[in-house]
Protein backbone atom coordinates (compact mmCIF):
# COMPACT_ATOMS: atom_id res chain seq x y z
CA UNK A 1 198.59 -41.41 315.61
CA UNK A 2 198.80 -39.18 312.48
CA UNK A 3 197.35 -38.16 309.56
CA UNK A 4 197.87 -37.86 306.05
CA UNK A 5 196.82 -36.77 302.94
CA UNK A 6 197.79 -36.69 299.36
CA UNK A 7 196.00 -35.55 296.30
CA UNK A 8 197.35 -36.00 292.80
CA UNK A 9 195.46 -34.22 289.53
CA UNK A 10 195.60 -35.56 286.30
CA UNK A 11 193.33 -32.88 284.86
CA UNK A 12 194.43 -29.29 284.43
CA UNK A 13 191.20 -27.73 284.77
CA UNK A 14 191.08 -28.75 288.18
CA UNK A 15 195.01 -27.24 289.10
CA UNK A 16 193.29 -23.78 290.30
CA UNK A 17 191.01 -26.19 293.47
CA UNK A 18 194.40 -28.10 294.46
CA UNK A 19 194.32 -25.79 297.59
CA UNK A 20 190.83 -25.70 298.25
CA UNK A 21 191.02 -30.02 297.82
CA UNK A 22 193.97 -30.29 300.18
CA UNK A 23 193.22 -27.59 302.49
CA UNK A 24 189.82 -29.74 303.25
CA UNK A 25 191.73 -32.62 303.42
CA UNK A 26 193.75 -32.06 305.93
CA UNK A 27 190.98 -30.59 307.97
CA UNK A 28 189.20 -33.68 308.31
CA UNK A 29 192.30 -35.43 309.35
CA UNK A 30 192.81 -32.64 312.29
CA UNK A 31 191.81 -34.92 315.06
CA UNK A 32 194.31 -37.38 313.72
CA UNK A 33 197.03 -34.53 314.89
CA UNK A 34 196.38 -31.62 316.59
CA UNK A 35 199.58 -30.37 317.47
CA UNK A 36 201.25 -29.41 314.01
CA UNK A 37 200.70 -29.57 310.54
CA UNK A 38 202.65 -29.46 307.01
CA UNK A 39 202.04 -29.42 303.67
CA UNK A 40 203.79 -29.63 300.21
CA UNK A 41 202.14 -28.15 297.05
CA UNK A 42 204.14 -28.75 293.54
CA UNK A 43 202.91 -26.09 291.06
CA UNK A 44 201.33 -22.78 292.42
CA UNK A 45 202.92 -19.86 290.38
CA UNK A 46 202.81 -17.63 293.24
CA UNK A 47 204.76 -20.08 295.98
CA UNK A 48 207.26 -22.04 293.18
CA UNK A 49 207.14 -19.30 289.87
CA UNK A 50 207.82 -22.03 286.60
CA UNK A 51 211.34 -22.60 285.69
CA UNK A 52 212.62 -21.14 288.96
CA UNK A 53 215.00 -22.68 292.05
CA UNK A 54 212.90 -22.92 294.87
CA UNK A 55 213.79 -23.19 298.76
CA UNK A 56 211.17 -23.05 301.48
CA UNK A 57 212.72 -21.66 304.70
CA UNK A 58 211.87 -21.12 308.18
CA UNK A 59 213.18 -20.69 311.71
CA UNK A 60 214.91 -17.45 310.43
CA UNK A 61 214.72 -14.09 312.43
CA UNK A 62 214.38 -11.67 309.88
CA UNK A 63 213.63 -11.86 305.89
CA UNK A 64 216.28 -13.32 304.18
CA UNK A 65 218.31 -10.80 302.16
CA UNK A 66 220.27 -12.91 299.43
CA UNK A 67 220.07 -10.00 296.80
CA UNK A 68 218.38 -8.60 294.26
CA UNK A 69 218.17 -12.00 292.07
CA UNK A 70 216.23 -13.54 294.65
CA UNK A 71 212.54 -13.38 295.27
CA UNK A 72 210.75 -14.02 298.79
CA UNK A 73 207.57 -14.38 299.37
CA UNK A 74 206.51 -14.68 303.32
CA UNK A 75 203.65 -17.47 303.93
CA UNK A 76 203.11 -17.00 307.32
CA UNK A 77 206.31 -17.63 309.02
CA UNK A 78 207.82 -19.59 306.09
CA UNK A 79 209.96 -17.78 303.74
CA UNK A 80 209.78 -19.06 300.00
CA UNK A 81 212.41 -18.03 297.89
CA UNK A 82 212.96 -18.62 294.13
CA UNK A 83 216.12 -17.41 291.73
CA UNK A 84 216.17 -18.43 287.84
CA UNK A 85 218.78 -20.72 289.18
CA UNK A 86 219.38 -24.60 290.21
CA UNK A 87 217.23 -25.15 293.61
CA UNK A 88 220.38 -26.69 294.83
CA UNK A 89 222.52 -24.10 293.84
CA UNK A 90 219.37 -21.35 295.44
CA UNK A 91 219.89 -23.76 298.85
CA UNK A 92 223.46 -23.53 299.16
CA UNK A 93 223.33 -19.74 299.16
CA UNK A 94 221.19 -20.03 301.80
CA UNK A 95 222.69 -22.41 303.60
CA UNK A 96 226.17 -20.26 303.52
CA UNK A 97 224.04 -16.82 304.56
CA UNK A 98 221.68 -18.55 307.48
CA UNK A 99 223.28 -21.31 308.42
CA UNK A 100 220.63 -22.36 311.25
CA UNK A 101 217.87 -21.99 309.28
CA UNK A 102 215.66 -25.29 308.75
CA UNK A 103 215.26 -25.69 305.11
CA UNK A 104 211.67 -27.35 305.19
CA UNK A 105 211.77 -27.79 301.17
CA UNK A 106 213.74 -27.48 297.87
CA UNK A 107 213.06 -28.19 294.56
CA UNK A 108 211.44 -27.42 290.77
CA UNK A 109 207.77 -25.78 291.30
CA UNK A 110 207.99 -26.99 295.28
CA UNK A 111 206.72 -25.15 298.33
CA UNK A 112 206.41 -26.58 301.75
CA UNK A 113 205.03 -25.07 304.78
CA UNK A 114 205.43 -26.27 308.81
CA UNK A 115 204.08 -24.65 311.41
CA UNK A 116 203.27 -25.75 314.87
CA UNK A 117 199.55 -25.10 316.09
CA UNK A 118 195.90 -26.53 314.89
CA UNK A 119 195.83 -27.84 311.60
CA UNK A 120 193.11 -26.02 310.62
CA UNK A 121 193.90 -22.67 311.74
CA UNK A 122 197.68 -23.16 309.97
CA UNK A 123 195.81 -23.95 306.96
CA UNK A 124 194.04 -20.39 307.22
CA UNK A 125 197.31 -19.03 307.69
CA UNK A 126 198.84 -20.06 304.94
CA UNK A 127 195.95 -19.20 302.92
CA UNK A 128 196.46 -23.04 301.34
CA UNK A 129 192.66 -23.10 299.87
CA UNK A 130 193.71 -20.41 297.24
CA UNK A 131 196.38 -22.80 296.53
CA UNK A 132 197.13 -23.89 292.69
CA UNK A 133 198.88 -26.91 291.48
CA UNK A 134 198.79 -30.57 290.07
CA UNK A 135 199.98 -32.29 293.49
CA UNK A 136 199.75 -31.97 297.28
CA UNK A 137 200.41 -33.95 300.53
CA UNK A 138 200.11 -32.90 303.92
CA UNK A 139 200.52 -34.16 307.23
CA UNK A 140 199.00 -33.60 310.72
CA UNK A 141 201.00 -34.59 313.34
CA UNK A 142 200.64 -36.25 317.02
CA UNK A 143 203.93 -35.93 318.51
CA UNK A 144 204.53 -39.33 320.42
CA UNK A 145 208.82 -39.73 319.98
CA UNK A 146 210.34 -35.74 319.42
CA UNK A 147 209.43 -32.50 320.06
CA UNK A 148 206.43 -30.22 318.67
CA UNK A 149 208.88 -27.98 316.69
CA UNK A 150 208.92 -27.14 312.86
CA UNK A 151 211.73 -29.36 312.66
CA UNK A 152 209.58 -32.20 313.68
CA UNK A 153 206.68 -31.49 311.32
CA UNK A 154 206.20 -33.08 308.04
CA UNK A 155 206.72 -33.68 304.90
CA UNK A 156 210.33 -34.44 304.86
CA UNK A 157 212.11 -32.77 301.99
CA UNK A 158 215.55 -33.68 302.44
CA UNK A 159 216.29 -34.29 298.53
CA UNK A 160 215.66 -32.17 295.24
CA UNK A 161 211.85 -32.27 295.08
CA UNK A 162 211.29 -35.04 297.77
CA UNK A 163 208.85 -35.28 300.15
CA UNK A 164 208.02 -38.11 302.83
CA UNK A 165 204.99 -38.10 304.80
CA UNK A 166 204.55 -40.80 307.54
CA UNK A 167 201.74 -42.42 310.31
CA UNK A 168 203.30 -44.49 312.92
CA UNK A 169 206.86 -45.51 313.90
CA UNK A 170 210.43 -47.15 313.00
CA UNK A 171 211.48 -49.33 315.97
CA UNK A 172 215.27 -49.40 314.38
CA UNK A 173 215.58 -45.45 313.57
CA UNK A 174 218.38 -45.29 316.11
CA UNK A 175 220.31 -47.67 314.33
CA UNK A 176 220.16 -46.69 310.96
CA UNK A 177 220.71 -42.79 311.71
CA UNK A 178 224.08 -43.78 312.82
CA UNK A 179 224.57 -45.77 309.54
CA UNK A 180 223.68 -42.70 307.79
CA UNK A 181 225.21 -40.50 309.95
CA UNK A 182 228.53 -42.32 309.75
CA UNK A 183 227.64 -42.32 305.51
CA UNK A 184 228.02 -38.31 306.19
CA UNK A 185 224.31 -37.61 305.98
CA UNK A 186 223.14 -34.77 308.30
CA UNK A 187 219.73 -34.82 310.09
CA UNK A 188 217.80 -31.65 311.51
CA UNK A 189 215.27 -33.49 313.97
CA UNK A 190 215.16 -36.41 316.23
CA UNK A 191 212.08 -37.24 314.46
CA UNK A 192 211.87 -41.15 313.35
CA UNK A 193 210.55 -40.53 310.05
CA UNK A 194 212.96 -37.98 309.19
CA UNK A 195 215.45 -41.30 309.47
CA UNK A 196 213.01 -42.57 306.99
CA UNK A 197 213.14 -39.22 304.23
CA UNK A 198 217.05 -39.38 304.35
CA UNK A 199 216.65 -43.45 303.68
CA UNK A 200 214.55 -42.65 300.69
CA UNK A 201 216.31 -39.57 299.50
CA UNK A 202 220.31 -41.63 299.30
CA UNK A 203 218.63 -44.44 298.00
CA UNK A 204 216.91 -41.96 294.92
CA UNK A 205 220.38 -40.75 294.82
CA UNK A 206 222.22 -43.79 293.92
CA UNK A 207 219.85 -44.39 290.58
CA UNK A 208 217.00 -46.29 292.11
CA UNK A 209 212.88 -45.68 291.62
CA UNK A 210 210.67 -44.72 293.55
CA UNK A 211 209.38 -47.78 293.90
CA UNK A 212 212.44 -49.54 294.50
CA UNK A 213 213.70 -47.31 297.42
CA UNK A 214 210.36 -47.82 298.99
CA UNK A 215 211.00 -51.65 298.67
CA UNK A 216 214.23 -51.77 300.08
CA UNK A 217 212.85 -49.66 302.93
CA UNK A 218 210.34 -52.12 303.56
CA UNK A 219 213.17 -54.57 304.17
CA UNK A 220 215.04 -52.83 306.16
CA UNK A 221 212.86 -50.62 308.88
CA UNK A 222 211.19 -52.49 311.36
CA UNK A 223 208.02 -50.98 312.85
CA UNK A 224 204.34 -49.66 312.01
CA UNK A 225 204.21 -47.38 308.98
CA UNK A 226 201.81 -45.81 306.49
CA UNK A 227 204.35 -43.74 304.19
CA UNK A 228 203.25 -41.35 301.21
CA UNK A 229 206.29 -40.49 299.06
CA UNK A 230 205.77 -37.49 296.10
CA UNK A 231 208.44 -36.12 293.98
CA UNK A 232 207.97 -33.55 290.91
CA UNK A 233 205.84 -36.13 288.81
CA UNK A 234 204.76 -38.92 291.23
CA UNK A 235 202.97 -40.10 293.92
CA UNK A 236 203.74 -42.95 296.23
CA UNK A 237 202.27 -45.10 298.81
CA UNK A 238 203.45 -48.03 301.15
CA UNK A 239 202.32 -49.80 303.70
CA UNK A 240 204.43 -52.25 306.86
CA UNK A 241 204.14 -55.71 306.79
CA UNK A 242 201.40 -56.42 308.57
CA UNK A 243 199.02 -53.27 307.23
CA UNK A 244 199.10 -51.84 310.68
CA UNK A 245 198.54 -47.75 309.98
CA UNK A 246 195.05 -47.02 308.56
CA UNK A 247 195.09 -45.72 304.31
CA UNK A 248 192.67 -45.64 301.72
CA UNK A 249 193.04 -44.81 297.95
CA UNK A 250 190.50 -43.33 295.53
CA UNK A 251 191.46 -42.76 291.93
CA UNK A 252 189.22 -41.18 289.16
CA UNK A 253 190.16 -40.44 285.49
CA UNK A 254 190.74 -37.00 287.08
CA UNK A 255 192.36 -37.60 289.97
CA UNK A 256 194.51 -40.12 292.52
CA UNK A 257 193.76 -39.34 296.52
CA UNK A 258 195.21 -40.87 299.98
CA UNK A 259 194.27 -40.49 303.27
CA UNK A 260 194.57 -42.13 306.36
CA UNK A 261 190.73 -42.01 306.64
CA UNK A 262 187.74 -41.96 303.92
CA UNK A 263 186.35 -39.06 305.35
CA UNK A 264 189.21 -37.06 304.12
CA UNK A 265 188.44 -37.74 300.49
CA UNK A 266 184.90 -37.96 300.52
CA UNK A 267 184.59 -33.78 299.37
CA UNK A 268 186.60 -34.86 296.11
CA UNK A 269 184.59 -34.06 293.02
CA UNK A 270 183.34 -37.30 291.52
CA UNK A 271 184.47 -39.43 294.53
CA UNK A 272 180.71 -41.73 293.81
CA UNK A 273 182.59 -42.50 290.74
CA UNK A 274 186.01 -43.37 291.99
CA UNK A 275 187.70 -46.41 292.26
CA UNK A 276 188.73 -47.00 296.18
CA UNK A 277 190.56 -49.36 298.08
CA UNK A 278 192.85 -50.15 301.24
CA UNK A 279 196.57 -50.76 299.89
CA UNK A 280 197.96 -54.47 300.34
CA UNK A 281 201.00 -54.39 302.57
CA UNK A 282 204.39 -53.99 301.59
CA UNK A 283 202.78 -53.20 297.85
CA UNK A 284 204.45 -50.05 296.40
CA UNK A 285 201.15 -48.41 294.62
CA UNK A 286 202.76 -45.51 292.42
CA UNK A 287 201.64 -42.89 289.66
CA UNK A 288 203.43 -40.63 287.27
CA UNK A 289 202.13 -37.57 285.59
C-alpha cells in the first residue's frame, strides 16, 4: 500500500500555494506510507531557475563541485543543480564527475526530492510548503518488494522531464527488466515500478504520447497498479484492469488533482465546486497545459 498525489494548476495566481497544496497532500496520504516519501515540483524559480538544465542529485558525499557555471542549491540532502545548458548535457557531467550518485531527476524547470523517513517530517525538511510552481506529484511509500533506500523512493525520473509515480505491483517486472536490460537500459533499484518508469520513458522515446505509452503498458504489465505519469506540460493517470488500487480525480477551472484517497484533496480551494470521480480502468485520463 502507497500513496499518491498529484496536483496540476491551470491558474497562475495560484503557482506561489503549489507547495503549500502538495505539501498537505501528501500529509494526508502519510499513513498510506510511512517509510519514505518523494516529490516532483515543475516550476519553482529557486529549485529549477527558467531556461536552465536541471539535475536533482543525491547519495553524494560532499557538494558537488562541477565549476563555476554550475549552480547548487542543497534541499536537505538532495543536491539541485542547474547550468544555462541542456539538462542532458548538465547530467552527463555529472554522471562523468560522481559516477555513483543516484540521479533522482532531470529536466526543464524539474526538481525532485527522496528521502527516507516520515512523510511529513521530509516535507518540513525540504521546506516543500514554500514551494512555487504549476505542477506537483508525490509519493509515500510502503516498501513491500525492495529496500527503504532513496533509490527505492518515488517518482521515477528516468527520462528528460519524466516522472512515474505508482500504488501497487507488476507481477512480470522480472521479465521485462531483462528485456530492457538486454535493450541496454540501465536500472538503479530493484524497485518494480522503476521497471515501469524505464517502460514509459523508451516508449516516449520512440515518438509515442503519453497516452499511448500508458496504453501499451496496460497491455503488457500484469499486476495491480494505480500509475500517475507528469512530464513538463501534462498530467497522467491509469488504472489496471480490474480498478484494483484506490484513485480519485477532482478538476476545477483552476485546477486538476489525484490522490489515492479524497481526503487528500479535500484542502484544495474550491474543491465544493469541483468535478470528482474514480477513473475507469485501463482509461488513460490526461491534461496538457
Amino acid at each position: 500500500m502507497c500513496g499518491i498525489v498529484g496536483l496540476h494548476l491551470r491558474t497562475p495566481e495560484l503557482y506561489p500555494r503549489l507547495g503549500e497544496l502538495l505539501a498537505a497532500m501528501l500529509g494526508e496520504m502519510s499513513d498510506r506510507g510511512a517509510d519514505s516519501a518523494g516529490i516532483a515540483v515543475y516550476g519553482d524559480p529557486e529549485w529549477s531557475p527558467y531556461g536552465q538544465g536541471c539535475v536533482s542529485v543525491t547519495d553524494v558525499v560532499e557538494r558537488p563541485d562541477l565549476g563555476p557555471d554550475v549552480d547548487v542549491v542543497q534541499v536537505d540532502s538532495t543536491y539541485l543543480l542547474s547550468a544555462d545548458m541542456d539538462s542532458e548535457e548538465l547530467l552527463d557531467l555529472v554522471r562523468t564527475a560522481y559516477p555513483t550518485a543516484l540521479i533522482s531527476g532531470f529536466g526543464a524547470d524539474l526538481a525532485v526530492l527522496k528521502g527516507v523517513g516520515h512523510p511529513r517530517a521530509l516535507t518540513d525538511a525540504w521546506g516543500l510548503a514554500k514551494a512555487q510552481g504549476w505542477q506537483g506529484v508525490g509519493h509515500t511509500r510502503m516498501a513491500t518488494e525492495s529496500a527503504v533506500t532513496p533509490s527505492g523512493c518515488h517518482p521515477y525520473t528516468v527520462g528528460p522531464g519524466q516522472c512515474l509515480v505508482h500504488n501497487g505491483s507488476f507481477a512480470n517486472h522480472a521479465t521485462i527488466r531483462r528485456e530492457l536490460r538486454q535493450a541496454g537500459v540501465m536500472f538503479d533499484s530493484e524497485n518494480d515500478t522503476e521497471v515501469g518508469a524505464r517502460f514509459v520513458a523508451e516508449q516516449l522515446a520512440a515518438g509515442r504520447d503519453v497516452a499511448t505509452a500508458l496504453k501499451e503498458l496496460c497491455a503488457t504489465f500484469d499486476g495491480f497498479y494505480t500509475l500517475l505519469v507528469s512530464d513538463h506540460d501534462s498530467f497522467a493517470v491509469v488504472r489496471d484492469a480490474i480498478a484494483c488500487k484506490p484513485a480519485v480525480i477532482a478538476e476545477t477551472a483552476d485546477w486538476v488533482a489525484m490522490a489515492s484517497e479524497y481526503r487528500a484533496l479535500a484542502g484544495l480551494p474550491g474543491v465544493e465546486q469541483a468535478r470528482i470521480w474514480e477513473p475507469e480502468p485501463e482509461v488513460v485520463y490526461a491534461w496538457r497545459r
